[in-house]
Structure formats: C-alpha cells, structure tokens
C-alpha atoms as a PDB file:
ATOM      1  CA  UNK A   1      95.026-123.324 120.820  1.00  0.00           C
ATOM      2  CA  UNK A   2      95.359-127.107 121.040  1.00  0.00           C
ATOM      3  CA  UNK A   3      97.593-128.649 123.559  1.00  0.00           C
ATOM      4  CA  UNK A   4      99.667-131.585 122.458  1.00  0.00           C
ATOM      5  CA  UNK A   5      99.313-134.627 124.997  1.00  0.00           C
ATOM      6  CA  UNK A   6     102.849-136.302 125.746  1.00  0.00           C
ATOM      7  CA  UNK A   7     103.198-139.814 127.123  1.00  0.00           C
ATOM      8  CA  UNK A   8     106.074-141.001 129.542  1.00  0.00           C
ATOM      9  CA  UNK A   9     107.357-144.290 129.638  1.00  0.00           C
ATOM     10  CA  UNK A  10     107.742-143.569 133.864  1.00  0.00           C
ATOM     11  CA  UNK A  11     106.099-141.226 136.212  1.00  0.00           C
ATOM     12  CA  UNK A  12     110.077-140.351 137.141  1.00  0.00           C
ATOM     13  CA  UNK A  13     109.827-139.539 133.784  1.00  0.00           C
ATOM     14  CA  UNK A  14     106.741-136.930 133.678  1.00  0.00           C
ATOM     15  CA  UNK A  15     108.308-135.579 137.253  1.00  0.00           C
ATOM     16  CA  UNK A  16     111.738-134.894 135.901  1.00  0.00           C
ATOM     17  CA  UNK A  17     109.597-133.073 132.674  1.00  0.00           C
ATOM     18  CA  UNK A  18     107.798-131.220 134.481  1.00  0.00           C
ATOM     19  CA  UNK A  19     110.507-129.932 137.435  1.00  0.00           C
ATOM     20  CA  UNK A  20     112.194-128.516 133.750  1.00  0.00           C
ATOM     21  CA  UNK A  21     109.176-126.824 133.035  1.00  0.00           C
ATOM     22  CA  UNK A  22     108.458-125.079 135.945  1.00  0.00           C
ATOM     23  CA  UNK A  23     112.374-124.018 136.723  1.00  0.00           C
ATOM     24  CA  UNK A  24     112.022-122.321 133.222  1.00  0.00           C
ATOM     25  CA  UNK A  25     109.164-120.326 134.740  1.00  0.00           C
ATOM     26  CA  UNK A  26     110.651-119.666 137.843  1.00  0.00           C
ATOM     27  CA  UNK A  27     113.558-118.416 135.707  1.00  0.00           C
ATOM     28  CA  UNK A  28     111.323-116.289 133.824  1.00  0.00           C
ATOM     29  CA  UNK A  29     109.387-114.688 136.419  1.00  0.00           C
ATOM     30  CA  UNK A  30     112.178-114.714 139.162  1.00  0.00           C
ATOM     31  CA  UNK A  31     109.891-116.359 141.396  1.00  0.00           C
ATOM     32  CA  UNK A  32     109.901-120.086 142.821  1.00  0.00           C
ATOM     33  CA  UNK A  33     106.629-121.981 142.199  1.00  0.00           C
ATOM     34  CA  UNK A  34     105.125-122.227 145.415  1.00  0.00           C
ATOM     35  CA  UNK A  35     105.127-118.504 145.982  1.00  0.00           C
ATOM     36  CA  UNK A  36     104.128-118.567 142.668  1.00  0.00           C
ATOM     37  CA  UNK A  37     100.993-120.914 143.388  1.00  0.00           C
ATOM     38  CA  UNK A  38     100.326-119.240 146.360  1.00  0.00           C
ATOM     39  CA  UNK A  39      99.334-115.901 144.969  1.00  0.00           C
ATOM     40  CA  UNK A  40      97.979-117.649 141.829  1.00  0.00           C
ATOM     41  CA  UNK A  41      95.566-119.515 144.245  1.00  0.00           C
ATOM     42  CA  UNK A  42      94.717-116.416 146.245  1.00  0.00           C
ATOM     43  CA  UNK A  43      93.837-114.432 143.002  1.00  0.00           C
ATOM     44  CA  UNK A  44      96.468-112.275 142.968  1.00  0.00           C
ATOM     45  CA  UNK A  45      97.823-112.666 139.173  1.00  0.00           C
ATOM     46  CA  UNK A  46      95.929-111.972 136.112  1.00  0.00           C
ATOM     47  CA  UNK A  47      94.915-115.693 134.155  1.00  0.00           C
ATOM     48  CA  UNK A  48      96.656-115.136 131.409  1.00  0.00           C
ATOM     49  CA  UNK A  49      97.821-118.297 129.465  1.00  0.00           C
ATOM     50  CA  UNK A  50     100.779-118.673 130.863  1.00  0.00           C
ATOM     51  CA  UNK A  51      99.919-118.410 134.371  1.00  0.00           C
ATOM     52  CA  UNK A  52      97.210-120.921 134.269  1.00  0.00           C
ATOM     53  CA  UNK A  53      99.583-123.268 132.462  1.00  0.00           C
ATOM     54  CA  UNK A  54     102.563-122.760 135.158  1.00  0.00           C
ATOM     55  CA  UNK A  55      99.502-123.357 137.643  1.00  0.00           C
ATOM     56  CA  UNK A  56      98.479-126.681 136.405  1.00  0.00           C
ATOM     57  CA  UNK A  57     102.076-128.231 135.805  1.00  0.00           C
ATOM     58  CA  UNK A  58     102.845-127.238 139.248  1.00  0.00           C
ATOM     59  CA  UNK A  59      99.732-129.206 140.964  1.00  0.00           C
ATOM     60  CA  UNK A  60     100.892-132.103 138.554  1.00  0.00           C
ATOM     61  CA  UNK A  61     104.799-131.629 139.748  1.00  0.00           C
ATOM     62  CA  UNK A  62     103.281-131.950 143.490  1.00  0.00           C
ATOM     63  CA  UNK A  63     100.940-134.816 142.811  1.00  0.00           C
ATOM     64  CA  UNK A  64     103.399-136.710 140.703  1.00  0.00           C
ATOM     65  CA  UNK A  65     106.014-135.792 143.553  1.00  0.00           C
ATOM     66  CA  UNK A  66     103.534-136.761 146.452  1.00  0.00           C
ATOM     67  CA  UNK A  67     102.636-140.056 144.585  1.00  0.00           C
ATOM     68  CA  UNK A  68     106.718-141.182 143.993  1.00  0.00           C
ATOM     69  CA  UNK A  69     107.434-140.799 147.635  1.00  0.00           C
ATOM     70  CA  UNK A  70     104.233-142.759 148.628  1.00  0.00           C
ATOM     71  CA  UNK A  71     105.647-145.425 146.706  1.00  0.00           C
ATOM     72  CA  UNK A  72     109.009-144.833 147.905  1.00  0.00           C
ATOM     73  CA  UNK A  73     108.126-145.456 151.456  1.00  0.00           C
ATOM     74  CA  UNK A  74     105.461-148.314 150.601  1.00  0.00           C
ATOM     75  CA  UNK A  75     108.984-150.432 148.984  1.00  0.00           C
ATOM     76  CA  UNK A  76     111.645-149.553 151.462  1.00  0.00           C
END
C-alpha cells in the first residue's frame, strides 16, 4: 500500500494533525497512546498495520511536541 506524504504549512500544524489522529485511535481501542506505546514497545501487540501506524504517529506527536516546547522556552 502506498502512503500519501502531506505537507504542513507549520509544525503547530502537523502537531494539531497528528493529536487528531491518535485520539481517533485511542477512541478506537479505548486506550490512551502512551499505554498504548508502552506495550507496543515491549512487544506485547501483534504488528498489524494499524498498530505500527498508531506507533509511528505517536513518536512523531512526541517529537513534534518535544521540539514546540524547546522553542517555546528558547523565545520566552
């Protein structure tokens, strides 16, 4: 399956995209994405598509998140 690459004008932009993304998950599975991510990390759900996808937009979520506040602090 080919994955279609989306550009934001912001990286507020990407984070507010992907926070949607993983609350629909977390909707889904009735599970927040950190335990999610935890037991995903420790092996302990199967790597089915879905999974590996909710995986990878949460590490983006907490990068994207991490690098925001970095800047955040670096203006004020």
């Amino acid at each position: 399956m080919r994955k279609q690459m989306i550009e934001y004008t912001s990286p507020l932009d990407a984070l507010i995209a992907l926070t949607k993304q993983v609350n629909t998950y977390e909707i889904k599975y009735q599970m927040n994405s950190e335990d999610f991510f935890a037991q995903y990390s420790q092996g302990a759900t199967s790597d089915d598509e879905v999974f590996v996808e909710w995986a990878g937009n949460y590490q983006h979520y907490l990068a994207l998140h991490q690098d925001i506040k970095s800047k955040l602090r670096d203006v004020a």
